[in-house]
N, C-alpha and C. Protein backbone atom coordinates (compact mmCIF):
# COMPACT_ATOMS: atom_id res chain seq x y z
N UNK A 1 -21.88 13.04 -7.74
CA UNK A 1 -21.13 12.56 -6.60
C UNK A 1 -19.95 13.51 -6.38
N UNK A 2 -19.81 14.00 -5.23
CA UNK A 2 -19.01 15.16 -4.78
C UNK A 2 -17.12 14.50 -4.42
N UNK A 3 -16.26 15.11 -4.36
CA UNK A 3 -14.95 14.24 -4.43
C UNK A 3 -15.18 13.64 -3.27
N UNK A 4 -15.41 13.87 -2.02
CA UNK A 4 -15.86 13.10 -0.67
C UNK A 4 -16.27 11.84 -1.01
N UNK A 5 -17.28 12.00 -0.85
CA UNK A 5 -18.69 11.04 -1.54
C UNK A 5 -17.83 9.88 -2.44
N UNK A 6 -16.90 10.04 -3.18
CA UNK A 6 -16.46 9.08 -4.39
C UNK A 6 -15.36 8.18 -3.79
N UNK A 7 -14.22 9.18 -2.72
CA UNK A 7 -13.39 8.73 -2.59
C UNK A 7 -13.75 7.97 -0.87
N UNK A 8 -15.14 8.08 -0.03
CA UNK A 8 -15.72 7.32 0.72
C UNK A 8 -16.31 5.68 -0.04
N UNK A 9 -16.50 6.04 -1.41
CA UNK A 9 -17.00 4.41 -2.08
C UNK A 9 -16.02 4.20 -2.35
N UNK A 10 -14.74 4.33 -3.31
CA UNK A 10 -13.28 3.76 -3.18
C UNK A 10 -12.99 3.25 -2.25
N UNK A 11 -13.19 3.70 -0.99
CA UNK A 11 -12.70 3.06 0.12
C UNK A 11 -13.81 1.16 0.23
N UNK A 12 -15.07 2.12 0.19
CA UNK A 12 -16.19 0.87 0.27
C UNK A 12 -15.65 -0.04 -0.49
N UNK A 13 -15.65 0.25 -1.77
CA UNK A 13 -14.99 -1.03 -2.97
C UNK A 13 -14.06 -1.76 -2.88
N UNK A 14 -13.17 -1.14 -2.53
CA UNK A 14 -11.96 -1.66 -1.22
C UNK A 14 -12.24 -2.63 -0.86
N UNK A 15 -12.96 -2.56 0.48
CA UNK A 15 -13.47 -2.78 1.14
C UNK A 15 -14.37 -4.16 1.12
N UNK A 16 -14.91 -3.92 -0.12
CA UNK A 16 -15.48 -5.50 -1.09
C UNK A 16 -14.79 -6.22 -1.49
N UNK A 17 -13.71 -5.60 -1.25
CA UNK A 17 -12.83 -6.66 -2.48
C UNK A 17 -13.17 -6.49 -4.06
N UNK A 18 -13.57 -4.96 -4.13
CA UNK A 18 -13.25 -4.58 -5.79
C UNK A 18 -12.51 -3.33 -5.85
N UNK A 19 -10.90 -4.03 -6.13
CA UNK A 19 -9.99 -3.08 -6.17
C UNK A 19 -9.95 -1.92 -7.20
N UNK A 20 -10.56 -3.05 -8.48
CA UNK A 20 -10.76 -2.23 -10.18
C UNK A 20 -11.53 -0.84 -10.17
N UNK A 21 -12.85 -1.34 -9.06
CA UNK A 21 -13.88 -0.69 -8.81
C UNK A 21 -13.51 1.10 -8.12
N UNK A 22 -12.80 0.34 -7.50
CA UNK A 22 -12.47 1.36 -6.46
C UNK A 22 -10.80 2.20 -7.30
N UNK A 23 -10.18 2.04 -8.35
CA UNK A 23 -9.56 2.86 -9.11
C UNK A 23 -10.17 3.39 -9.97
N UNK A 24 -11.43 2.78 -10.25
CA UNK A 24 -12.05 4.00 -11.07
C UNK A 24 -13.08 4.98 -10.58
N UNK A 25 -13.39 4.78 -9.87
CA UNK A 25 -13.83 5.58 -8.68
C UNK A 25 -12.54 6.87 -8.23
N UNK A 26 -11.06 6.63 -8.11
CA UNK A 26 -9.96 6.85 -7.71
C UNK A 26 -9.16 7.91 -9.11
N UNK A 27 -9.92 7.56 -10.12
CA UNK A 27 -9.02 8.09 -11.21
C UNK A 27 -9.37 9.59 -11.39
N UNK A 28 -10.34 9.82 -11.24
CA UNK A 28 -10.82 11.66 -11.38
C UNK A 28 -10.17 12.09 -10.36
N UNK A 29 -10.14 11.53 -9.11
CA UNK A 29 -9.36 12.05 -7.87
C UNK A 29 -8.15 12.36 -8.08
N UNK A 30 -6.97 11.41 -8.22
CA UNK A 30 -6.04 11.49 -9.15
C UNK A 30 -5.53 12.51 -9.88
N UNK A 31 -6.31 13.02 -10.76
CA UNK A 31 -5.96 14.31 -12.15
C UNK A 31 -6.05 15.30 -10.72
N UNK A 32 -6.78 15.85 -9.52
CA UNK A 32 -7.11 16.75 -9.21
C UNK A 32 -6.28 16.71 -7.79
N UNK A 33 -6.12 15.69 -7.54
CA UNK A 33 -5.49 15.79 -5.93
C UNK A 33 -4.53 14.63 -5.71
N UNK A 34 -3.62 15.11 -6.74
CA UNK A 34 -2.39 13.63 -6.77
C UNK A 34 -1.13 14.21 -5.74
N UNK A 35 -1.36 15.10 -5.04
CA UNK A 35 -0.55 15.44 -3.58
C UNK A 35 -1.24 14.62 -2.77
N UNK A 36 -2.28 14.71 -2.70
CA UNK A 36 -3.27 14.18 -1.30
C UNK A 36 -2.86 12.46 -0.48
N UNK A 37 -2.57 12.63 0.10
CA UNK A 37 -2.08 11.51 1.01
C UNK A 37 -2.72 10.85 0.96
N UNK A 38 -3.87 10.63 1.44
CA UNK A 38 -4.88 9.71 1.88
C UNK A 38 -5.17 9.18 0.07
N UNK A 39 -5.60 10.05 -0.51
CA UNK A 39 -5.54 9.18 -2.10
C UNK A 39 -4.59 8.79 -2.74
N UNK A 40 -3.65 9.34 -2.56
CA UNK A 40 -2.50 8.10 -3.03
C UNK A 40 -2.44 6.64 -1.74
N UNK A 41 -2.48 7.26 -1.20
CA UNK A 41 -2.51 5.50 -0.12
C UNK A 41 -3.76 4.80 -0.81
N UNK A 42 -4.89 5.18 -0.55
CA UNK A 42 -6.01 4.12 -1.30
C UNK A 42 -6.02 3.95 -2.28
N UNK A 43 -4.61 4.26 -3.33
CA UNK A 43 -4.65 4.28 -4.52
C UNK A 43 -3.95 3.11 -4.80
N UNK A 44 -2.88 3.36 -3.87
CA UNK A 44 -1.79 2.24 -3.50
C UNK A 44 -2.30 0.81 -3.23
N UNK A 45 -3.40 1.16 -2.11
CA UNK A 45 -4.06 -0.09 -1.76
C UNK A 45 -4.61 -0.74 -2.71
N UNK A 46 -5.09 -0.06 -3.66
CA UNK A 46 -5.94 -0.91 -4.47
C UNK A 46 -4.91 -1.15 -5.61
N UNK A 47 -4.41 -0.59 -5.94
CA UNK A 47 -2.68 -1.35 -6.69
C UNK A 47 -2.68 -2.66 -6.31
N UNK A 48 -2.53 -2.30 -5.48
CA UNK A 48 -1.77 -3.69 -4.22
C UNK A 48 -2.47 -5.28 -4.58
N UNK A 49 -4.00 -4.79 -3.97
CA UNK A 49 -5.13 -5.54 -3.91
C UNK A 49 -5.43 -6.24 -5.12
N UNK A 50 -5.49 -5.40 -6.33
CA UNK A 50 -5.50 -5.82 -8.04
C UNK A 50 -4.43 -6.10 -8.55
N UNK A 51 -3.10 -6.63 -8.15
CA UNK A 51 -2.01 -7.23 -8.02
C UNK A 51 -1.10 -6.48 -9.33
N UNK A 52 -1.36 -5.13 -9.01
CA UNK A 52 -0.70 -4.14 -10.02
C UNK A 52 0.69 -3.54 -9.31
N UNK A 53 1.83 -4.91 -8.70
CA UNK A 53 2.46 -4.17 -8.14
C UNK A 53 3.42 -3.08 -8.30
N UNK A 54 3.62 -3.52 -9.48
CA UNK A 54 4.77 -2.22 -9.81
C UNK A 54 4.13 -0.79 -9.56
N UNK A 55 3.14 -0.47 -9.90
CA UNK A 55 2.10 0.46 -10.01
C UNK A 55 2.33 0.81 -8.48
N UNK A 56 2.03 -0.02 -7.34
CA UNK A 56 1.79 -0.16 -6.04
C UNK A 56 2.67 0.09 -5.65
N UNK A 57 4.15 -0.09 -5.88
CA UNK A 57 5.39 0.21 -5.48
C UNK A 57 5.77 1.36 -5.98
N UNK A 58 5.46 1.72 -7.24
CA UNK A 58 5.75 3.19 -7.69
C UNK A 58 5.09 4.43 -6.70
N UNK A 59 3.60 4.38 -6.28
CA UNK A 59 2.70 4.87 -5.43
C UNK A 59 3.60 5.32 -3.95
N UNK A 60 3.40 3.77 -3.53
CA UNK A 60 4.42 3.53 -2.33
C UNK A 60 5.32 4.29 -2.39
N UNK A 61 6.67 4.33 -3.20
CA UNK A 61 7.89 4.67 -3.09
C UNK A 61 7.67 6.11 -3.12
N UNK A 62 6.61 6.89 -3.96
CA UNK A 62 6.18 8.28 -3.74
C UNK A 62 5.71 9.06 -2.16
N UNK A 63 4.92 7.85 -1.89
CA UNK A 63 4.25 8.49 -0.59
C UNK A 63 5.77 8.47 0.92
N UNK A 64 6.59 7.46 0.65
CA UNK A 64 7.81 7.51 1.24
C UNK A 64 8.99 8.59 1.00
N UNK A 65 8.63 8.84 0.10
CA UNK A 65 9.55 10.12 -0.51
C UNK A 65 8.79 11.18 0.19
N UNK A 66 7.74 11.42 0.30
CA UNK A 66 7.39 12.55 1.14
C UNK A 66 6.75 12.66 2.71
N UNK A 67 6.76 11.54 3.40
CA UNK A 67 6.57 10.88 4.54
C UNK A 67 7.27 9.70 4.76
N UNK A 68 8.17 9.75 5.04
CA UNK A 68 9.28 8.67 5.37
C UNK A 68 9.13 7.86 6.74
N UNK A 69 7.72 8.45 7.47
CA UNK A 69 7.33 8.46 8.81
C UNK A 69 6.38 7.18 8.57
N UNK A 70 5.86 7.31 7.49
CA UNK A 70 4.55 6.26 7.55
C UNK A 70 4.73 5.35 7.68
N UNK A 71 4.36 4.81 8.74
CA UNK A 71 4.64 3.29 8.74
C UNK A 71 3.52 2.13 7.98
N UNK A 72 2.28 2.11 8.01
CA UNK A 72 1.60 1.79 7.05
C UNK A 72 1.95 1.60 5.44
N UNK A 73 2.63 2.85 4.94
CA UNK A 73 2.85 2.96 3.69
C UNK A 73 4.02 2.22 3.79
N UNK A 74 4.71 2.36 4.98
CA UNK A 74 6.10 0.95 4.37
C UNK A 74 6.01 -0.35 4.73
N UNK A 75 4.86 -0.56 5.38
CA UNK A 75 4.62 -1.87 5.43
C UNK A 75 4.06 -2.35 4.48
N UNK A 76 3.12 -1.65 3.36
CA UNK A 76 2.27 -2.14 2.24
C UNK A 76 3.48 -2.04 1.17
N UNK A 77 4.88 -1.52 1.22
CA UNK A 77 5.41 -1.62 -0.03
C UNK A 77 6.09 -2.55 0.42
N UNK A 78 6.81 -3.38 1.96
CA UNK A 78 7.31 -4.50 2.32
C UNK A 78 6.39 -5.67 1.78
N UNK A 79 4.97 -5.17 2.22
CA UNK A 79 4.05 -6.54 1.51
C UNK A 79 4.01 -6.84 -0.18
N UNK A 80 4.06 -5.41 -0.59
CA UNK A 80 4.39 -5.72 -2.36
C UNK A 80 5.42 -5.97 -2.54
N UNK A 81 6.40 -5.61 -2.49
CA UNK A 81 7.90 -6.50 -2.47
C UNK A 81 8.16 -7.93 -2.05
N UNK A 82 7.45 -8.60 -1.34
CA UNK A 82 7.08 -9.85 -0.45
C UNK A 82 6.51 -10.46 -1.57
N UNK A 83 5.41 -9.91 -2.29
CA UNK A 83 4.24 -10.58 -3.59
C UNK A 83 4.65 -10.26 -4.63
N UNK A 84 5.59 -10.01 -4.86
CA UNK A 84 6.60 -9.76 -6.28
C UNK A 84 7.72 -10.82 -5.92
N UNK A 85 8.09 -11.49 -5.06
CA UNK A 85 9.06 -12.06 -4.80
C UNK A 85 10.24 -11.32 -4.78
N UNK A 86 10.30 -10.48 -3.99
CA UNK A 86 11.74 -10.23 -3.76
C UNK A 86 11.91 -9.37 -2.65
N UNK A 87 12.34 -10.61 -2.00
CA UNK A 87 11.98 -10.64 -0.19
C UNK A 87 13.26 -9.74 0.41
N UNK A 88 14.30 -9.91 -0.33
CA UNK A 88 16.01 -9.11 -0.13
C UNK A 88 15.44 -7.58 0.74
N UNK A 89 14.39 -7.57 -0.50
CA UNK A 89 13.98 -6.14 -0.57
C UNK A 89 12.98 -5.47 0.03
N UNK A 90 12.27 -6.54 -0.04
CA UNK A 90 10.92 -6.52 1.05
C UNK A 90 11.35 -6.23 2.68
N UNK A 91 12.22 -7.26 3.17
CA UNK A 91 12.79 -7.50 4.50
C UNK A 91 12.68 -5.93 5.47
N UNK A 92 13.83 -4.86 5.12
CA UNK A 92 14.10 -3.92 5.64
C UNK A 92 12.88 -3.16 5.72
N UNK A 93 11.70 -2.94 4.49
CA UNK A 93 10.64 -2.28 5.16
C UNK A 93 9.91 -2.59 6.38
N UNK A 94 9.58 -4.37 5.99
CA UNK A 94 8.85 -4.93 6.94
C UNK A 94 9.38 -4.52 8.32
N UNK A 95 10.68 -4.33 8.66
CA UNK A 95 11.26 -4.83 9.74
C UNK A 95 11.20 -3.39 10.11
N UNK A 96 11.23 -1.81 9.53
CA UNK A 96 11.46 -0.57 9.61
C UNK A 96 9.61 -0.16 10.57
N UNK A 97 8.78 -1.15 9.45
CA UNK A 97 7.07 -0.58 10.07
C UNK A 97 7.48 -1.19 11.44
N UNK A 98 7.31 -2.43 11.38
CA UNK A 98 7.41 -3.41 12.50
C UNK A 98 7.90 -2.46 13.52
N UNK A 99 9.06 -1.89 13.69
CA UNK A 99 9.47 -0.95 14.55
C UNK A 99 9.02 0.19 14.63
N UNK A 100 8.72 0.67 13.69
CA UNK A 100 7.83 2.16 14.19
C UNK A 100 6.53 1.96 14.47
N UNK A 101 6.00 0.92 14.56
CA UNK A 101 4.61 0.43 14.87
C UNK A 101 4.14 -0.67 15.39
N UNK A 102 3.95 -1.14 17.10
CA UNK A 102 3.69 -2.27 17.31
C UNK A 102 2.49 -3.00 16.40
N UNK A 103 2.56 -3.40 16.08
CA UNK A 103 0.94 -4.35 14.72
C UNK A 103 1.39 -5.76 14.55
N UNK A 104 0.62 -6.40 15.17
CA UNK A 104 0.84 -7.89 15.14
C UNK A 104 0.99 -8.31 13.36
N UNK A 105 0.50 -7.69 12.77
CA UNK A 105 0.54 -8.07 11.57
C UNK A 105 2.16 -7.61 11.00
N UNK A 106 2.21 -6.71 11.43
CA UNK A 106 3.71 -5.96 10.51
C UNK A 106 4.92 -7.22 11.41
N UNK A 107 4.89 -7.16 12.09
CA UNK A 107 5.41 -8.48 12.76
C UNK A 107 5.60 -10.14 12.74
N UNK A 108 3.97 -10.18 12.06
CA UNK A 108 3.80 -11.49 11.73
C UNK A 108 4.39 -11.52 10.02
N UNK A 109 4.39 -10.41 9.19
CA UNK A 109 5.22 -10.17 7.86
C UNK A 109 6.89 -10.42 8.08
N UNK A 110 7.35 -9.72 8.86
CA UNK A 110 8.63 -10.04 8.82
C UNK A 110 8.75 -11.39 9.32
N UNK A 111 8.14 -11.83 10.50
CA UNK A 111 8.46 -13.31 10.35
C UNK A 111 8.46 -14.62 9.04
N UNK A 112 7.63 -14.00 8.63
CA UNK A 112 6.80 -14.91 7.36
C UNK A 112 7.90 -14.55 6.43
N UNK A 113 8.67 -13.89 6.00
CA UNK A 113 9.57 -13.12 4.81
C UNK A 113 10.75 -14.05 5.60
N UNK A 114 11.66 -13.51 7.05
CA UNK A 114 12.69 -14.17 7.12
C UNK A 114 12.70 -15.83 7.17
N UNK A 115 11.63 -16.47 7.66
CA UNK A 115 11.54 -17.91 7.06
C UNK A 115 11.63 -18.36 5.86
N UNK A 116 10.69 -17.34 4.35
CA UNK A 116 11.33 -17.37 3.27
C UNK A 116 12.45 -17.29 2.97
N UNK A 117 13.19 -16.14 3.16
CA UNK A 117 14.87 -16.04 3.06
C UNK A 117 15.53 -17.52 3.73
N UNK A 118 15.19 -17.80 5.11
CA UNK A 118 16.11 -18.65 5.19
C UNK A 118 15.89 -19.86 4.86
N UNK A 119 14.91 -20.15 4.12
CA UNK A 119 14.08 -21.28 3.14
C UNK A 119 15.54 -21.78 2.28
């Protein structure tokens, strides 16, 4: 299986809902192309997904350090911050994608977070 090929079934596994699946699929990728954007995001995702958040936030906070633009990537570390409980912190991403990206979803997160806070 060619790096293409592996990191197209990562996505699939994903995709199933086998996050485990899809990091080990993700881990040879990793040693060889741990610049690569797109694999650290699906790397992230599946962090995320297998409720490895620190892992997911470490990922995250990398891919923001070198694309500060992404809005995706700061909405998935607003959502891990959100599922770690600690919404303080969560808030400003959510609310940062939300604005750089109309997405009913990044929208429907910050709503869902400031009702927590003001819980």
């Amino acid at each position: 299986m060619n790096e293409i090929e592996r990191y197209r079934f990562a996505e699939r596994l994903l995709g199933m809902r086998d996050p485990l699946g899809a990091l080990m699929m993700l881990e040879p990728l990793l040693e060889e192309h741990s610049d690569d954007h797109g694999v650290q995001l699906l790397t992230a995702r599946a962090y995320y997904h297998s409720a490895q958040l620190g892992r997911a936030k470490q990922a995250l906070d990398g891919l923001l350090e070198r694309d500060p633009s992404d809005h995706y990537a700061r909405f998935l570390l607003g959502r891990t911050l959100e599922r770690a409980s600690r919404l303080d912190e969560a808030l400003p991403h959510l609310r940062m994608a939300a604005a750089m990206h109309a997405d009913p979803d990044y929208l429907d997160s910050v709503g869902r977070v400031e009702r927590k806070l003001a819980a």
